[in-house]
PDB file of N, CA and C in Angstrom:
ATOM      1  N   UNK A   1       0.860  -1.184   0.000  1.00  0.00           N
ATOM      2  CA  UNK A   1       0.000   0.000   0.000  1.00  0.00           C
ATOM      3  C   UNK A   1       0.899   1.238   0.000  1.00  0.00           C
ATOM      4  N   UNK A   2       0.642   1.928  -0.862  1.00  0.00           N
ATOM      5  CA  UNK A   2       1.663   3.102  -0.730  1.00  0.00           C
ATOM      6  C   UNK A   2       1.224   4.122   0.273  1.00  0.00           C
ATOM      7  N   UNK A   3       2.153   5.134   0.494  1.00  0.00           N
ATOM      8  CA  UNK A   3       2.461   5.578   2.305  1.00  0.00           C
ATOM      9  C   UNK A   3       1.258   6.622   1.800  1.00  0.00           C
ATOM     10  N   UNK A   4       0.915   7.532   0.924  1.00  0.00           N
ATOM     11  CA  UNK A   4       0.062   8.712   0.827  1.00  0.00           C
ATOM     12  C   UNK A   4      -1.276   8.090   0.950  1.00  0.00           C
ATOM     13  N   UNK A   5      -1.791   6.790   0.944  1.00  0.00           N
ATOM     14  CA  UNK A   5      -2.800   5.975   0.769  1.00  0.00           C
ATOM     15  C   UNK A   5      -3.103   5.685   2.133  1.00  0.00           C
ATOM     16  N   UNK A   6      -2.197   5.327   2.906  1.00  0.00           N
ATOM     17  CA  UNK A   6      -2.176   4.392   4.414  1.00  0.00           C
ATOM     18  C   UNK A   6      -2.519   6.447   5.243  1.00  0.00           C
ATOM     19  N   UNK A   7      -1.642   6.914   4.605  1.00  0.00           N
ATOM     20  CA  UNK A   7      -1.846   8.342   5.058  1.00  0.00           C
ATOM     21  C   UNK A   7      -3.432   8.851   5.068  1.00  0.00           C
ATOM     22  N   UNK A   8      -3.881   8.961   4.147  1.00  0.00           N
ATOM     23  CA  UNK A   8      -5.427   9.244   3.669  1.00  0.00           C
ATOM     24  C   UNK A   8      -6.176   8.541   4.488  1.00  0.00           C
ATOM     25  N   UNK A   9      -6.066   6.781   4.420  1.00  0.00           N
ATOM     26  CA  UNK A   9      -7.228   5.973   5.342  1.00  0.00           C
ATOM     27  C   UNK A   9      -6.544   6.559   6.415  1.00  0.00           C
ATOM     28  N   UNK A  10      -5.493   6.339   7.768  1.00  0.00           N
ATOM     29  CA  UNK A  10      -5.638   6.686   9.062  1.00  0.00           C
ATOM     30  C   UNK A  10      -6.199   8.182   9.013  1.00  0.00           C
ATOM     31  N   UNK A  11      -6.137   8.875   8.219  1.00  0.00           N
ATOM     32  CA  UNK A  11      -7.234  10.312   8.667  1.00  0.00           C
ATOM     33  C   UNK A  11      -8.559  10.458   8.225  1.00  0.00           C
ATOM     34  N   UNK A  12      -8.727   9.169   7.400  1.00  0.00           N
ATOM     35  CA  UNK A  12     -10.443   9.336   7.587  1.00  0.00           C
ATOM     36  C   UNK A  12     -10.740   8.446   8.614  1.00  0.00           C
ATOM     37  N   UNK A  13      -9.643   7.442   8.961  1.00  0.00           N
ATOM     38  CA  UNK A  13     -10.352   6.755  10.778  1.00  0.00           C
ATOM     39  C   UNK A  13     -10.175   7.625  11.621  1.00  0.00           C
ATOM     40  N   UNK A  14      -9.306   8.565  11.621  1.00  0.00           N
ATOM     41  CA  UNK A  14      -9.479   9.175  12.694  1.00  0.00           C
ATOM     42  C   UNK A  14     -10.376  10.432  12.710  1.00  0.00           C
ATOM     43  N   UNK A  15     -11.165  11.293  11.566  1.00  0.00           N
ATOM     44  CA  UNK A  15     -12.597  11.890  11.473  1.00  0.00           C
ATOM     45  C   UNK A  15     -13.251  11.009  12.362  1.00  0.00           C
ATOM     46  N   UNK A  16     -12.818   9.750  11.628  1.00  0.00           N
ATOM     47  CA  UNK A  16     -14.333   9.056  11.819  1.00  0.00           C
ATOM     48  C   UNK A  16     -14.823   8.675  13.349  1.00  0.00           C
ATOM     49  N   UNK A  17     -12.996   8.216  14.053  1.00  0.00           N
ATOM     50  CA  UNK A  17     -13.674   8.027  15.442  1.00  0.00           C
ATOM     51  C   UNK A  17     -13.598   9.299  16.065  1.00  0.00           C
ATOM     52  N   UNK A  18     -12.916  10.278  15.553  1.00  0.00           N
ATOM     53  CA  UNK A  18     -13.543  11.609  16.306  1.00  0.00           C
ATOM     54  C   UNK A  18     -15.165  11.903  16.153  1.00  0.00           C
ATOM     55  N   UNK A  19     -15.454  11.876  15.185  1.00  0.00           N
ATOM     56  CA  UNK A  19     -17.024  11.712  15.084  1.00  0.00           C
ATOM     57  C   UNK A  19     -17.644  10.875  16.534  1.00  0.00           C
ATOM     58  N   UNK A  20     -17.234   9.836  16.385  1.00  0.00           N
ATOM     59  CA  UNK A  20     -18.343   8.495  17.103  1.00  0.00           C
ATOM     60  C   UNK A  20     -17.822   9.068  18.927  1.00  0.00           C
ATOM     61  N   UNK A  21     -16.628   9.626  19.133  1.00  0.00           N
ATOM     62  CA  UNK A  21     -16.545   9.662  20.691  1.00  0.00           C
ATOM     63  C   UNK A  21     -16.602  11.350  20.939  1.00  0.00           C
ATOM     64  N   UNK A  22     -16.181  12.182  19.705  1.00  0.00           N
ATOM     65  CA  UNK A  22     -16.383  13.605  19.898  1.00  0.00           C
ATOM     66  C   UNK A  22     -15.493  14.475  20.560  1.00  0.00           C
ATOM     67  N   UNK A  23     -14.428  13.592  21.067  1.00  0.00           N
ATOM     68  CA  UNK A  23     -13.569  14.074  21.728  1.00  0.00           C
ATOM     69  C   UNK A  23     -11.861  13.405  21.335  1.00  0.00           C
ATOM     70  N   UNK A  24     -11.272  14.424  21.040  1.00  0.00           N
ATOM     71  CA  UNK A  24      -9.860  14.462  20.699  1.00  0.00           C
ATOM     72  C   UNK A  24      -8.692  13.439  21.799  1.00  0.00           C
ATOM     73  N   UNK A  25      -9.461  13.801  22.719  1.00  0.00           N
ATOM     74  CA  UNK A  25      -8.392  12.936  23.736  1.00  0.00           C
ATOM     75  C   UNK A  25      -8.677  11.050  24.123  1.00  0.00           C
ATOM     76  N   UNK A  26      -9.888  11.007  23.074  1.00  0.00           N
ATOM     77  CA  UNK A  26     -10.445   9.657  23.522  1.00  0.00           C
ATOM     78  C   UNK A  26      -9.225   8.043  23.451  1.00  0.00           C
ATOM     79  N   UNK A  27      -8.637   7.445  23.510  1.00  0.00           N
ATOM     80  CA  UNK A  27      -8.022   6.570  23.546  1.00  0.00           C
ATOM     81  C   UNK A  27      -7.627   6.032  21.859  1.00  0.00           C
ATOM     82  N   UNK A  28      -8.879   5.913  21.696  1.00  0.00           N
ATOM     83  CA  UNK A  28      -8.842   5.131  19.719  1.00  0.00           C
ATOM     84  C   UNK A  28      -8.297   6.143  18.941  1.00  0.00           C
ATOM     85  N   UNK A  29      -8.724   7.580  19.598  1.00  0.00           N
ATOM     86  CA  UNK A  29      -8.100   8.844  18.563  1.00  0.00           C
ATOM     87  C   UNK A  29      -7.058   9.086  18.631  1.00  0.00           C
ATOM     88  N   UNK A  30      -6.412   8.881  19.949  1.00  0.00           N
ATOM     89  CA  UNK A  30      -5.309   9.467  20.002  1.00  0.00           C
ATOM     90  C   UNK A  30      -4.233   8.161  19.447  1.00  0.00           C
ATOM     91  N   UNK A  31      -4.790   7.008  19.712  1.00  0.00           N
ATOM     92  CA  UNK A  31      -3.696   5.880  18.954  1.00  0.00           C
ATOM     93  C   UNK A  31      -3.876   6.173  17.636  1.00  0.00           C
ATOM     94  N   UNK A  32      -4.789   6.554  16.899  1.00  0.00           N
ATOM     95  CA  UNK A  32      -4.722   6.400  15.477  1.00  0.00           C
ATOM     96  C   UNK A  32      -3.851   8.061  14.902  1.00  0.00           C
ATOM     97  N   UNK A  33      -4.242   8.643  15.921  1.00  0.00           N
ATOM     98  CA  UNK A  33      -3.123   9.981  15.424  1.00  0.00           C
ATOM     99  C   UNK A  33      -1.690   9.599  15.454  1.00  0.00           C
ATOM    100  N   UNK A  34      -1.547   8.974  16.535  1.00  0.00           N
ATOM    101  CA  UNK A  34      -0.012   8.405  16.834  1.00  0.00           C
ATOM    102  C   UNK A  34       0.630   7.522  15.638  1.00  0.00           C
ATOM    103  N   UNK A  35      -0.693   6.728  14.619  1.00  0.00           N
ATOM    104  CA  UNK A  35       0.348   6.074  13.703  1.00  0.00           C
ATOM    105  C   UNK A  35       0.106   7.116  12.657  1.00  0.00           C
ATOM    106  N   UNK A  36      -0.845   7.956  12.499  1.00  0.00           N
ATOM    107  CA  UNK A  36      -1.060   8.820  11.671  1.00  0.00           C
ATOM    108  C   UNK A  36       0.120   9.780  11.365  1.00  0.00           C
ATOM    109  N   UNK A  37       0.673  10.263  12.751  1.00  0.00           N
ATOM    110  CA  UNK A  37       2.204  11.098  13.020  1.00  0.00           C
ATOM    111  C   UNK A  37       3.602  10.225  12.454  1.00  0.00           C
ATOM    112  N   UNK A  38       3.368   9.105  12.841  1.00  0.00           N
ATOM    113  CA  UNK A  38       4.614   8.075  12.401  1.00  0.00           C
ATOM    114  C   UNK A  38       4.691   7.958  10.465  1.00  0.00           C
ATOM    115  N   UNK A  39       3.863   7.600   9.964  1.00  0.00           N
ATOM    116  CA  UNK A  39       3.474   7.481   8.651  1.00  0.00           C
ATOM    117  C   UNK A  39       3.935   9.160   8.156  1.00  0.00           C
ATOM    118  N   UNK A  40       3.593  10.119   8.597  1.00  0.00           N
ATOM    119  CA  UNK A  40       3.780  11.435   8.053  1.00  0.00           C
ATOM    120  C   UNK A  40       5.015  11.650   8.180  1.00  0.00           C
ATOM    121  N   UNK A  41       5.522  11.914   9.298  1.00  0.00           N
ATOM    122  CA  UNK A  41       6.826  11.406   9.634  1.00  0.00           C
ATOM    123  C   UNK A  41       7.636  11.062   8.051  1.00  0.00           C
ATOM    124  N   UNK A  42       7.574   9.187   8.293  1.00  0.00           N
ATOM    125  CA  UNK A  42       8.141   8.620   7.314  1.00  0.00           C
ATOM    126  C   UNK A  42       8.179   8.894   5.910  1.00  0.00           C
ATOM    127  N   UNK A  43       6.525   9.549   5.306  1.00  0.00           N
ATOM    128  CA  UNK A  43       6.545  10.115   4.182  1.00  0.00           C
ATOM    129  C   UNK A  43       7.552  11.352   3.894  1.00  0.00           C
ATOM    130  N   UNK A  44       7.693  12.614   4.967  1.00  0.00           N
ATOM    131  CA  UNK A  44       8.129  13.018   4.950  1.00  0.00           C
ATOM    132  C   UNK A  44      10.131  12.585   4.764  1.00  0.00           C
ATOM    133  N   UNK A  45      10.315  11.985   5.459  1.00  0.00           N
ATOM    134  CA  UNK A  45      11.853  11.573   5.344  1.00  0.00           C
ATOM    135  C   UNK A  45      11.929  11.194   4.230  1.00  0.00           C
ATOM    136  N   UNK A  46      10.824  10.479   3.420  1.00  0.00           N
ATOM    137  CA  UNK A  46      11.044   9.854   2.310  1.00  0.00           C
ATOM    138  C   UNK A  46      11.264  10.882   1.058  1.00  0.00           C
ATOM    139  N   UNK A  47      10.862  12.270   1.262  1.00  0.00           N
ATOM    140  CA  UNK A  47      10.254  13.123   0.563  1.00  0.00           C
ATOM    141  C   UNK A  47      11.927  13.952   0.577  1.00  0.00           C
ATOM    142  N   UNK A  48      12.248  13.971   1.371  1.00  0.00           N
ATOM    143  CA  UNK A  48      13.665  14.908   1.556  1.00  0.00           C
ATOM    144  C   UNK A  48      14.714  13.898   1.054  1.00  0.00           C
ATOM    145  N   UNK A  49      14.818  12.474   0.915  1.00  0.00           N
ATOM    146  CA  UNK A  49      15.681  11.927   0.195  1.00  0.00           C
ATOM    147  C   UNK A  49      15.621  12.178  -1.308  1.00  0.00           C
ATOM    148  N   UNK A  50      14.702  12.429  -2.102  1.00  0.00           N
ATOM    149  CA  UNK A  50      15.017  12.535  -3.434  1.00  0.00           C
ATOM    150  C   UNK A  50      15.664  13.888  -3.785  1.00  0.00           C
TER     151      UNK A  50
END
């Protein structure tokens, strides 16, 4: 799966469970931001090597 793809789905899961709990600090949101940050992250490093 390429990284801008895996990028896109973890931020529509994480709309989505911001939607369902409404709150930013809820447990599911904040793990899915956390791989959401890692992935951006990595895209990014990937982005400064070429």
């Amino acid at each position: 799966m390429a990284l801008e793809y895996e990028i896109l789905v973890l931020r529509k899961q994480m709309e989505q469970m911001f939607q369902e709990e409404q709150s930013f600090t809820a447990e599911t949101v904040i793990e899915i931001s956390s791989m959401l940050d890692l992935k951006i992250n990595e895209y990014m490093k990937s982005q400064s090597m070429k």
